[in-house]
C-alpha atoms as a PDB file:
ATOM      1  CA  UNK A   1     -37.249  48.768 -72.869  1.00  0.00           C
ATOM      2  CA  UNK A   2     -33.495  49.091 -73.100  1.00  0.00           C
ATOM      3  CA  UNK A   3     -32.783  48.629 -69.883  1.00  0.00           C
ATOM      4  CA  UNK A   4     -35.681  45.848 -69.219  1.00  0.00           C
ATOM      5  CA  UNK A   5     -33.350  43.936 -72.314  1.00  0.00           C
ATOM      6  CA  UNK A   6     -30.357  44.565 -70.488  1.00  0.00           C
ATOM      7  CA  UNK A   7     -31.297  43.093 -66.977  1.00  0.00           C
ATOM      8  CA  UNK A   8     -34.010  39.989 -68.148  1.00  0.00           C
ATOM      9  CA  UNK A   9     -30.524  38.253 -69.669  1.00  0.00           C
ATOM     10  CA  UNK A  10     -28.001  39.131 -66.580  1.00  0.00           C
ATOM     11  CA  UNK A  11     -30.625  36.888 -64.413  1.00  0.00           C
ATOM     12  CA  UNK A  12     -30.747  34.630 -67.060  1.00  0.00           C
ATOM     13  CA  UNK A  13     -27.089  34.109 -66.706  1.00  0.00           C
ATOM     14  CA  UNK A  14     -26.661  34.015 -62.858  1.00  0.00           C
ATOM     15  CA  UNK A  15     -29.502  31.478 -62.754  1.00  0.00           C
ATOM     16  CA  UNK A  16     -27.980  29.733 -65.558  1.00  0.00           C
ATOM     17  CA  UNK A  17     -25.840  26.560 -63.981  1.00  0.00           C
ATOM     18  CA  UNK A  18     -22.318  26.081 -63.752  1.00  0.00           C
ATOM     19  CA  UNK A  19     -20.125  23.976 -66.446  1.00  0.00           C
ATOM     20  CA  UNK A  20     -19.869  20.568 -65.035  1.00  0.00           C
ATOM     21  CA  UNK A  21     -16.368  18.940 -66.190  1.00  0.00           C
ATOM     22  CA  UNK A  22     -16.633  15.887 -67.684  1.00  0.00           C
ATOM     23  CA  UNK A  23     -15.294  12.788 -65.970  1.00  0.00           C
ATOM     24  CA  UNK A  24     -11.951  11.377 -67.056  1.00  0.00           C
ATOM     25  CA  UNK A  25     -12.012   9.021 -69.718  1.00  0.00           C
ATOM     26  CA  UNK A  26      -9.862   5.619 -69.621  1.00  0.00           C
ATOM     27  CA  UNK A  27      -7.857   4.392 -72.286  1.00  0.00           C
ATOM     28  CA  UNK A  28     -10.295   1.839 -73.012  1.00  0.00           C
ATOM     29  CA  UNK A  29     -13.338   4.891 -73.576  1.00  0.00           C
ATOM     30  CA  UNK A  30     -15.324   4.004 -70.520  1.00  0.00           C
ATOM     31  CA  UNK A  31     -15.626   6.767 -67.848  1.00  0.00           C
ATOM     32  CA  UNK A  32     -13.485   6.584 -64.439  1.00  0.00           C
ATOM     33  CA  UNK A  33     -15.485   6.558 -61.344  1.00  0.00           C
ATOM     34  CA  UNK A  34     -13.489   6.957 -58.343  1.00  0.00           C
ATOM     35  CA  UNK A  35     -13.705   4.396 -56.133  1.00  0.00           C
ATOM     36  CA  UNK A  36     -15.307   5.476 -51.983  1.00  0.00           C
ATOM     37  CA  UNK A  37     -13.062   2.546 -50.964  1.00  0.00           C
ATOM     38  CA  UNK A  38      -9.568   3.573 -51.617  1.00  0.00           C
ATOM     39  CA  UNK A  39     -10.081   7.555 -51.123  1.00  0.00           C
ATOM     40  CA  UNK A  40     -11.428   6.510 -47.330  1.00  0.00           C
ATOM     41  CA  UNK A  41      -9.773   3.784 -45.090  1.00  0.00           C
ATOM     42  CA  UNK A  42     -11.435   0.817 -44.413  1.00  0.00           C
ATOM     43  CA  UNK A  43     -12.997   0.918 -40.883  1.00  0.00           C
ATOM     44  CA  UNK A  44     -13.215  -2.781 -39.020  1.00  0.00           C
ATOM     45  CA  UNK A  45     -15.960  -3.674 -36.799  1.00  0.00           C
ATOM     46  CA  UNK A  46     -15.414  -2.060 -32.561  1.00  0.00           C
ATOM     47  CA  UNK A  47     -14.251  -4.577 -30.039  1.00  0.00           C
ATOM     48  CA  UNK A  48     -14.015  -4.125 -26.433  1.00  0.00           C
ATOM     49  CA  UNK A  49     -12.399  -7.046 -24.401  1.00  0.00           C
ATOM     50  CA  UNK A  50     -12.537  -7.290 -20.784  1.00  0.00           C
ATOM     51  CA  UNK A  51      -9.538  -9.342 -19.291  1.00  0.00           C
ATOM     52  CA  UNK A  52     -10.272 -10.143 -15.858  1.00  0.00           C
ATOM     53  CA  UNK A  53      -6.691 -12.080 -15.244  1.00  0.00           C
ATOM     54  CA  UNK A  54      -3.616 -10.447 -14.935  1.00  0.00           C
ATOM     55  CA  UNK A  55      -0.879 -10.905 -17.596  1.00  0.00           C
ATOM     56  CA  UNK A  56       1.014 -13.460 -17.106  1.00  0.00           C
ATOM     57  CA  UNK A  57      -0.461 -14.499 -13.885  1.00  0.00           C
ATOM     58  CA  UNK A  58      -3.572 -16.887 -13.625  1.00  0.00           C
ATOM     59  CA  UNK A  59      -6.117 -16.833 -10.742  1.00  0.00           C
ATOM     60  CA  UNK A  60      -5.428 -12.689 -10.133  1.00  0.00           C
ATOM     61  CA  UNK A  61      -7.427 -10.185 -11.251  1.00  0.00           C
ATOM     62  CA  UNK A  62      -6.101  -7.551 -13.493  1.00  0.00           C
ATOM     63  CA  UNK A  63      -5.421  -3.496 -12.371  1.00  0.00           C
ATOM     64  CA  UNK A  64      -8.530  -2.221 -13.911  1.00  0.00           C
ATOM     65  CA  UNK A  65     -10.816  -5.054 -12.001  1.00  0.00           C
ATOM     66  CA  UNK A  66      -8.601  -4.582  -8.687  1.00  0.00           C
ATOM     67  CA  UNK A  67      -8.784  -0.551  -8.798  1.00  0.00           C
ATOM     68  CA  UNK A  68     -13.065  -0.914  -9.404  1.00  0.00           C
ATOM     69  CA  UNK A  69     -12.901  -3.235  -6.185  1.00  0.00           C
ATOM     70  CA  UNK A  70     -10.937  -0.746  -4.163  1.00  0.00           C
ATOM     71  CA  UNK A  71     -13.071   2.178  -5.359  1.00  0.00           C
ATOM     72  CA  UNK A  72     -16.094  -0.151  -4.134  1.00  0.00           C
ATOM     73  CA  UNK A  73     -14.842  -0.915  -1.178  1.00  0.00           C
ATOM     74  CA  UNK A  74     -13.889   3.079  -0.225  1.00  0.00           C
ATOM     75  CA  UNK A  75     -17.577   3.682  -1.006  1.00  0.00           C
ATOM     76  CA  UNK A  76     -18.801   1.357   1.485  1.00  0.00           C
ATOM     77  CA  UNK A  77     -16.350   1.381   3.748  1.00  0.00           C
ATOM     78  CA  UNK A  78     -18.402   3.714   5.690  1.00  0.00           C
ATOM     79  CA  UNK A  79     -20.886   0.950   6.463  1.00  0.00           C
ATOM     80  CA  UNK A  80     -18.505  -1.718   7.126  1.00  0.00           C
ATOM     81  CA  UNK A  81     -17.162   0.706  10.112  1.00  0.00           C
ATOM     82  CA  UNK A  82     -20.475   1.449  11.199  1.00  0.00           C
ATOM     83  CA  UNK A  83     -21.660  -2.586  11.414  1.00  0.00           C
ATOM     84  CA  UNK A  84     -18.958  -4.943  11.680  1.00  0.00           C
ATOM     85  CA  UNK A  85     -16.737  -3.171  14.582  1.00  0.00           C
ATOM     86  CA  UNK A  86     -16.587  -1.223  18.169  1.00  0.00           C
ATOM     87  CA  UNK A  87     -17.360   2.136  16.358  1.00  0.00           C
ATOM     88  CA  UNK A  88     -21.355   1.401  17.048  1.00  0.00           C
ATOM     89  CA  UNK A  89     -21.298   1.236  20.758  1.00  0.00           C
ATOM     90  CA  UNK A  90     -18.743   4.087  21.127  1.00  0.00           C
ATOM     91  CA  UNK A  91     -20.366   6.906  19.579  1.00  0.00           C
ATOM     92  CA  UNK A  92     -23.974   5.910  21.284  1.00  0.00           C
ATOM     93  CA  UNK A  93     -21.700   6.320  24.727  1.00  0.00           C
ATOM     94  CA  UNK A  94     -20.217   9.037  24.133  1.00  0.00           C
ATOM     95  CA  UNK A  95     -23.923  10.645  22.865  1.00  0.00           C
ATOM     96  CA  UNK A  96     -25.081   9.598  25.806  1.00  0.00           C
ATOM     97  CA  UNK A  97     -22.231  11.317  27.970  1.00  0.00           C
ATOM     98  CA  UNK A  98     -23.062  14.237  26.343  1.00  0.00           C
ATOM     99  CA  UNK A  99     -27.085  14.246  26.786  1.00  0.00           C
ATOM    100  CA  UNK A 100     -26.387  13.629  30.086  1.00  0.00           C
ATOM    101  CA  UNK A 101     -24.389  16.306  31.194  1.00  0.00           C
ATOM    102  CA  UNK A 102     -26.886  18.808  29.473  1.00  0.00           C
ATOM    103  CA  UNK A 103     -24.546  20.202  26.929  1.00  0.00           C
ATOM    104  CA  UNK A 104     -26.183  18.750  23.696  1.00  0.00           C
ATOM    105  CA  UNK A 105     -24.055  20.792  21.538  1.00  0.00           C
ATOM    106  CA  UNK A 106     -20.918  20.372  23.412  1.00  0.00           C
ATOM    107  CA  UNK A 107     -18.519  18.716  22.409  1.00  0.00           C
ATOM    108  CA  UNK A 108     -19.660  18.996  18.832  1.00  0.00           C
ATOM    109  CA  UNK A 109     -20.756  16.170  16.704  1.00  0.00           C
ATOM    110  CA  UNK A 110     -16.968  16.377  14.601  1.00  0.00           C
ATOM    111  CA  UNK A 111     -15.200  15.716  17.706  1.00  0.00           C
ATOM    112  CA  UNK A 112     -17.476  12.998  19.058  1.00  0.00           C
ATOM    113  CA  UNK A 113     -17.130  10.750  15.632  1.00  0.00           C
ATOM    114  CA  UNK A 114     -13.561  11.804  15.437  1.00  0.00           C
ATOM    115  CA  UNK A 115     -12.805  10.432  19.122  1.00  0.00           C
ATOM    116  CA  UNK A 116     -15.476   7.346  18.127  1.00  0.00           C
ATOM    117  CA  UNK A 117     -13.432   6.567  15.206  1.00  0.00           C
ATOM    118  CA  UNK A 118     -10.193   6.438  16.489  1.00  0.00           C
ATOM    119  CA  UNK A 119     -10.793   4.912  19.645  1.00  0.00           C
ATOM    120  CA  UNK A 120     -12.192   2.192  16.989  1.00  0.00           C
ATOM    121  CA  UNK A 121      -8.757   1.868  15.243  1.00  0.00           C
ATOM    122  CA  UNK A 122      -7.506   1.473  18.743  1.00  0.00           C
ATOM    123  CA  UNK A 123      -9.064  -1.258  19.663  1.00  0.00           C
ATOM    124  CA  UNK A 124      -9.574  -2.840  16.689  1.00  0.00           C
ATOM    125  CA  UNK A 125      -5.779  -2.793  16.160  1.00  0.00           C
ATOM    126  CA  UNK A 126      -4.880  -6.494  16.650  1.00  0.00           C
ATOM    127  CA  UNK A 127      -8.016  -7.548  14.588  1.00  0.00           C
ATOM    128  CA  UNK A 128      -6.680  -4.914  11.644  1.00  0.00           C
ATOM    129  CA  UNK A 129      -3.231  -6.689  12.082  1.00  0.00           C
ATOM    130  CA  UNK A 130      -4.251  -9.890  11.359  1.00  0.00           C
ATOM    131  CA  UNK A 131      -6.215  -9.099   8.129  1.00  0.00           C
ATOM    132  CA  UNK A 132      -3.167  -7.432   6.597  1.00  0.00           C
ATOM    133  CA  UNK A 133      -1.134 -10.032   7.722  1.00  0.00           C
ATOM    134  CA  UNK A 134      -2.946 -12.761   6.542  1.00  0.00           C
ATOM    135  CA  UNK A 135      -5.107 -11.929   3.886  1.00  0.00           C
ATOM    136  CA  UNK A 136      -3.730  -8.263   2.821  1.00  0.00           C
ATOM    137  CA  UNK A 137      -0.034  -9.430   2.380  1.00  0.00           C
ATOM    138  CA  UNK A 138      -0.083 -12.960   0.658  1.00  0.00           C
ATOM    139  CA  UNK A 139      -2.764 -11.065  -1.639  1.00  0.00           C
ATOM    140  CA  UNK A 140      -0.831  -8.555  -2.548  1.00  0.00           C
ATOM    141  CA  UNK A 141       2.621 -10.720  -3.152  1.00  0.00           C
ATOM    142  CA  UNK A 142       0.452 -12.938  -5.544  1.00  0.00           C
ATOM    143  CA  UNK A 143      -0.023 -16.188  -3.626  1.00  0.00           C
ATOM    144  CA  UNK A 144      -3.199 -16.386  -2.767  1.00  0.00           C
ATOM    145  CA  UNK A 145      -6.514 -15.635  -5.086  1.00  0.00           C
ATOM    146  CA  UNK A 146      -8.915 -13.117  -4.291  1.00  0.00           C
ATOM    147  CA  UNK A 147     -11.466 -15.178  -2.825  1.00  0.00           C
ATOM    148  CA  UNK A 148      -8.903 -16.576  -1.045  1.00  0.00           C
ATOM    149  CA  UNK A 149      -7.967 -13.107   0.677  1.00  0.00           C
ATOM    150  CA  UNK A 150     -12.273 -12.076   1.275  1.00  0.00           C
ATOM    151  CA  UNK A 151     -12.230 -15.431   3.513  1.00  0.00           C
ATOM    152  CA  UNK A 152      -9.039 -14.758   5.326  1.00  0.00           C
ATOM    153  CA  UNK A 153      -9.602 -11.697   6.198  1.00  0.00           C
ATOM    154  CA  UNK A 154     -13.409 -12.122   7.161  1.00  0.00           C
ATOM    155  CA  UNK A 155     -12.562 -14.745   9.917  1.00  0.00           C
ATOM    156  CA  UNK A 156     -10.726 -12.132  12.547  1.00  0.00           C
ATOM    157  CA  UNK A 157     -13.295  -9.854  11.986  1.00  0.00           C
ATOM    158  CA  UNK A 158     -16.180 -13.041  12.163  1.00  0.00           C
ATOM    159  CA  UNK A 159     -14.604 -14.039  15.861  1.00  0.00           C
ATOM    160  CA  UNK A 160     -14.287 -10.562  16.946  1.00  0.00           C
ATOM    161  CA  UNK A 161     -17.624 -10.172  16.510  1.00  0.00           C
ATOM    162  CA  UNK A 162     -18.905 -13.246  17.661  1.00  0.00           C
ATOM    163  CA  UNK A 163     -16.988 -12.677  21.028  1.00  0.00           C
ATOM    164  CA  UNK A 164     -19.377  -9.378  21.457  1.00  0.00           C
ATOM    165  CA  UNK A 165     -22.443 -10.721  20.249  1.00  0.00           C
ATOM    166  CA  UNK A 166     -25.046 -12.433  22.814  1.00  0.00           C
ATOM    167  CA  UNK A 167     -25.848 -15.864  22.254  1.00  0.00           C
ATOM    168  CA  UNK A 168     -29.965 -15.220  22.356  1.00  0.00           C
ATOM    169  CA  UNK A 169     -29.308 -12.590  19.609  1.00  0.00           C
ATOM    170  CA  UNK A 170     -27.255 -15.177  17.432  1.00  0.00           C
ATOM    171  CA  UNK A 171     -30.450 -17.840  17.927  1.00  0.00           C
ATOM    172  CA  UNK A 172     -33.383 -15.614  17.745  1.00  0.00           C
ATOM    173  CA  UNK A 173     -31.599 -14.314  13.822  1.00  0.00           C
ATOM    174  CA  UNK A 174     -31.161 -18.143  12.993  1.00  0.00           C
ATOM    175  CA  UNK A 175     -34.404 -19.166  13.669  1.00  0.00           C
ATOM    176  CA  UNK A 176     -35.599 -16.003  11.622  1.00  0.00           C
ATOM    177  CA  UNK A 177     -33.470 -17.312   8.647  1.00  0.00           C
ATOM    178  CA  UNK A 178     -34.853 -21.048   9.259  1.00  0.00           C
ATOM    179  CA  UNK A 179     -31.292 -22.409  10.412  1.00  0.00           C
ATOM    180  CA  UNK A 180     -30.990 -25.628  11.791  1.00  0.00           C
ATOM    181  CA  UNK A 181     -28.538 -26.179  14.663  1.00  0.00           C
ATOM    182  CA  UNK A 182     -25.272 -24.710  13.727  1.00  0.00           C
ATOM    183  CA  UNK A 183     -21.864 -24.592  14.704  1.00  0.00           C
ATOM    184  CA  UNK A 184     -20.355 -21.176  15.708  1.00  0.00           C
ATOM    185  CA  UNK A 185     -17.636 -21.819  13.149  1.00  0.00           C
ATOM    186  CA  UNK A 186     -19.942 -22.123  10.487  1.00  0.00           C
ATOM    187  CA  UNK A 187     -22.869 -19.744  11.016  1.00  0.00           C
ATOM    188  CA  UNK A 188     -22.942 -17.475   7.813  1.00  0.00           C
ATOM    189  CA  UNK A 189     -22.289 -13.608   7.848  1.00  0.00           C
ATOM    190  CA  UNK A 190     -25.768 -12.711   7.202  1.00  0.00           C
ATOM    191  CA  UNK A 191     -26.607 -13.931  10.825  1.00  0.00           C
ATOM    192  CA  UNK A 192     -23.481 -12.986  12.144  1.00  0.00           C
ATOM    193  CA  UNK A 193     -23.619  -9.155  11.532  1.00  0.00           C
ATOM    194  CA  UNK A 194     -27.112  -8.445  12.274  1.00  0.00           C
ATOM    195  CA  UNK A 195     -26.760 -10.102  16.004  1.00  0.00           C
ATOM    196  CA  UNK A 196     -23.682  -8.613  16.411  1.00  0.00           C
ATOM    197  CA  UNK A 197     -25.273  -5.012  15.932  1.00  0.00           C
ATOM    198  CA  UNK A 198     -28.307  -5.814  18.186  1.00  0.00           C
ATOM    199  CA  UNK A 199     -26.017  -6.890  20.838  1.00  0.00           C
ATOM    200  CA  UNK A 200     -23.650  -3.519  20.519  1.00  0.00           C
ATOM    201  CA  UNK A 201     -26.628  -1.743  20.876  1.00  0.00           C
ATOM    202  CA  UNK A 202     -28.174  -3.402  23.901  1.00  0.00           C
ATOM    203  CA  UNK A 203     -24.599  -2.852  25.302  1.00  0.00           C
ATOM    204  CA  UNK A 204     -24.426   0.981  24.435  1.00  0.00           C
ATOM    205  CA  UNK A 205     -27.865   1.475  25.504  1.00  0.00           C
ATOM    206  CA  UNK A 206     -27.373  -0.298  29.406  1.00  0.00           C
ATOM    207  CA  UNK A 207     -23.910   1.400  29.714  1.00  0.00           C
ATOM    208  CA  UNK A 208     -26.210   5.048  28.756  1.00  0.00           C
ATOM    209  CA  UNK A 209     -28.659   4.258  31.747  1.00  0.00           C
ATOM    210  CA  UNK A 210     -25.652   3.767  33.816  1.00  0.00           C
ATOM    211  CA  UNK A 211     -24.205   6.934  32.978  1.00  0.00           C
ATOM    212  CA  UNK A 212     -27.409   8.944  33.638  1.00  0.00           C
ATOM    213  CA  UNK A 213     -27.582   7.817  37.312  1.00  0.00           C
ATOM    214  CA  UNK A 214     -25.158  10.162  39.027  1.00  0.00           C
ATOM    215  CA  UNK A 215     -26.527  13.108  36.840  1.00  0.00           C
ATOM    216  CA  UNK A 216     -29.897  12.343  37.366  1.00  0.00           C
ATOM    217  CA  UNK A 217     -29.572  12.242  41.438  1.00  0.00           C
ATOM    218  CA  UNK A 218     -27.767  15.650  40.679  1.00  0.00           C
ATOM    219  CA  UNK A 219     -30.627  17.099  38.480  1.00  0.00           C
ATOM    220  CA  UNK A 220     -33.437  16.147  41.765  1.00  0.00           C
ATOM    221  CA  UNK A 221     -31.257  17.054  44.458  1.00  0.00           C
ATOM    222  CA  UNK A 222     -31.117  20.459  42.450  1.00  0.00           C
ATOM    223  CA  UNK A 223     -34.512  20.597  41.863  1.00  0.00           C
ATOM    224  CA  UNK A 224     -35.592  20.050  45.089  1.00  0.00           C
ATOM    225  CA  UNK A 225     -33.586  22.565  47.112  1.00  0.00           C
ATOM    226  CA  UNK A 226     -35.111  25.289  44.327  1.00  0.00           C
ATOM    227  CA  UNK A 227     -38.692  24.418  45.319  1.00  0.00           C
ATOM    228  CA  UNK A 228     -37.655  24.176  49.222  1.00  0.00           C
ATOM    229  CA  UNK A 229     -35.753  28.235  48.527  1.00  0.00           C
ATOM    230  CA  UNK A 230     -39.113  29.075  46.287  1.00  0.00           C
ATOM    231  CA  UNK A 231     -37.058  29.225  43.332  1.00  0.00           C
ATOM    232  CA  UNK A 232     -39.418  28.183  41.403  1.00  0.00           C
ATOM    233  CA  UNK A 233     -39.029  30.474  38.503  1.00  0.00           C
ATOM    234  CA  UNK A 234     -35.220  29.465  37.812  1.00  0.00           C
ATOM    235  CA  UNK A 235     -34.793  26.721  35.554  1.00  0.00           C
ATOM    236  CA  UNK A 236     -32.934  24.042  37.309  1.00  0.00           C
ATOM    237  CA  UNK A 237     -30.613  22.985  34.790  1.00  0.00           C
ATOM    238  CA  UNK A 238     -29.362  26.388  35.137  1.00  0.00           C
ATOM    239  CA  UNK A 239     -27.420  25.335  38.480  1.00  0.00           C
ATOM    240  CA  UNK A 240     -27.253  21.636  38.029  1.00  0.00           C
ATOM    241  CA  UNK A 241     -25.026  22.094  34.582  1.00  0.00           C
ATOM    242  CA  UNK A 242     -21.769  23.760  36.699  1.00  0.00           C
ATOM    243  CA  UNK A 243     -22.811  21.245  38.950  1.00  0.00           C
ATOM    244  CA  UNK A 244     -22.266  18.313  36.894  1.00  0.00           C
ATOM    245  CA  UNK A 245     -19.377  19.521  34.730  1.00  0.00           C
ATOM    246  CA  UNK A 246     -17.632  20.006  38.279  1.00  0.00           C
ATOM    247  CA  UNK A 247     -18.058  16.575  39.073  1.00  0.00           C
ATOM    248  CA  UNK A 248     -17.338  15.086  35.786  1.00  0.00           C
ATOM    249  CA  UNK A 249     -14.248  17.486  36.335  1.00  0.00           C
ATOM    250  CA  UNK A 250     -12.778  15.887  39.643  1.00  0.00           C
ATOM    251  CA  UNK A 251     -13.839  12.627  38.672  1.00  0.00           C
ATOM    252  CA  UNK A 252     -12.015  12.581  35.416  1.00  0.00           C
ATOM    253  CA  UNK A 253     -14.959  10.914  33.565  1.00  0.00           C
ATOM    254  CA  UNK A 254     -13.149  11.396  30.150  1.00  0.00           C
ATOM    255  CA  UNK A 255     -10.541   8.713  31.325  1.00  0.00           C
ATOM    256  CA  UNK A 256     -13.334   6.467  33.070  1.00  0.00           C
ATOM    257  CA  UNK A 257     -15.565   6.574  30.159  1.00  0.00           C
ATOM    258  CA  UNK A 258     -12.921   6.098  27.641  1.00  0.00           C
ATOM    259  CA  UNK A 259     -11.265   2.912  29.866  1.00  0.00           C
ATOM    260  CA  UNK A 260     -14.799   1.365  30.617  1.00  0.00           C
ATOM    261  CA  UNK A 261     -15.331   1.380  26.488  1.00  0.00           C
ATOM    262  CA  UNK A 262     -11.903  -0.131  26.221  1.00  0.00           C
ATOM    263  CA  UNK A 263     -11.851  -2.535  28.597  1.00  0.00           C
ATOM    264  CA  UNK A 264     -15.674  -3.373  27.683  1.00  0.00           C
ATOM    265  CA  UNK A 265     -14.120  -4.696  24.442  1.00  0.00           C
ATOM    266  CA  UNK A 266     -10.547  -6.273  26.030  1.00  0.00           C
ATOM    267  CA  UNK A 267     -11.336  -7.128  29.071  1.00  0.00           C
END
């Protein structure tokens, strides 16, 4: 019972609740409340602005606008290669060159884009040349606007593409689009680019058959001294490949191919 007495009024004091001080009383006998206002700073409303201009110069857009346009541009870039230049009908040859020979893992795909791409910047040089020169460089010093600059520098690549591009191809995608009669000057990129990529690759394709010709004769001529020896059993491609790489050897083909692509496009 003693000890029951001693322990029933320690709980009683641990649950018991703490003191709470009084607040402050003012001079005038009213309590003090503290005020949430001027313990915290005052926190305005969030504004983003987006500034398109540049400072200080109208018509230009500003760094943040122009770096989002490059980064667009890098990502597509790809595609702009691909459709709107030489690289299409290059690497379809130079496929070709390889499925003919019989080698279709040699040279790898790496070196066949790699030669595609820069025989591209080859002969797409003067074209290049003329963008930076007339669009790139007056951009870039401030006197012209950016639309200004997209429609200078999509008229070199506009003729060089409408120099490559048949002129059945350029009607049969303007009477898909419901086009009246126009003028080559003012036929819209839409029609442009999607002739211009049928035509590379009805080019590609007949410069392929011609390629396969000597190789094929090869591949019979093969063939048939094998069945006249009763070879039958050994594959033919088996002799025909030294075959063909010696020709393609003493013929230099990497120099014919190469200067029939180039002069397909110059000449």
């Amino acid at each position: 019972m003693i000890a029951l007495g001693l322990i029933v009024p320690a709980r009683a004091q641990v649950a018991a609740p703490s003191a709470v001080t009084p607040p402050a009383v003012s001079a005038t006998g009213n309590a003090a409340i503290p005020s949430a206002n001027a313990a915290a700073p005052s926190a305005g409303p969030l504004r983003l602005t987006l500034n398109l201009e540049g400072e200080g110069q109208k018509g230009q857009l500003s760094v943040a606008v122009q770096i989002v346009l490059l980064m667009t541009l890098l990502s597509v870039a790809p595609s702009l290669v691909l459709l709107m230049s030489c690289f299409t009908r290059i690497v379809i040859v130079l496929g070709f060159v390889r499925t003919a020979l019989g080698v279709p893992s040699a040279p790898s795909n790496q070196i066949i884009v790699g030669l595609a791409l820069f025989l591209t910047f080859f002969i797409m040089g003067p074209v290049i040349d003329r963008i930076h020169g007339e669009a790139l460089q007056p951009y870039m010093a401030g006197s012209i606007a950016a639309d200004t600059a997209i429609e200078r520098a999509t008229g070199p690549l506009k003729e060089f593409m409408l120099k490559q591009t048949r002129t059945r191809d350029l009607e049969y995608f303007l009477a898909l689009g419901g086009f009246g009669p126009t003028a080559v000057n003012d036929l819209p990129m839409r029609v442009v680019i999607p002739a211009f990529v049928i035509s590379e690759l009805q080019t590609a394709f007949q410069m392929g058959f011609v390629l396969f010709l000597p190789f094929l004769v090869i591949d019979f001529l093969v063939s048939s001294v094998l069945m006249s020896l009763g070879m039958m059993m050994m594959p033919p491609n088996v002799v025909s490949l030294p075959i063909k790489l010696l020709l393609f050897v003493l013929v230099d083909g990497w120099h014919l191919i190469v200067r029939s692509l180039v002069q397909s496009f110059t000449g």
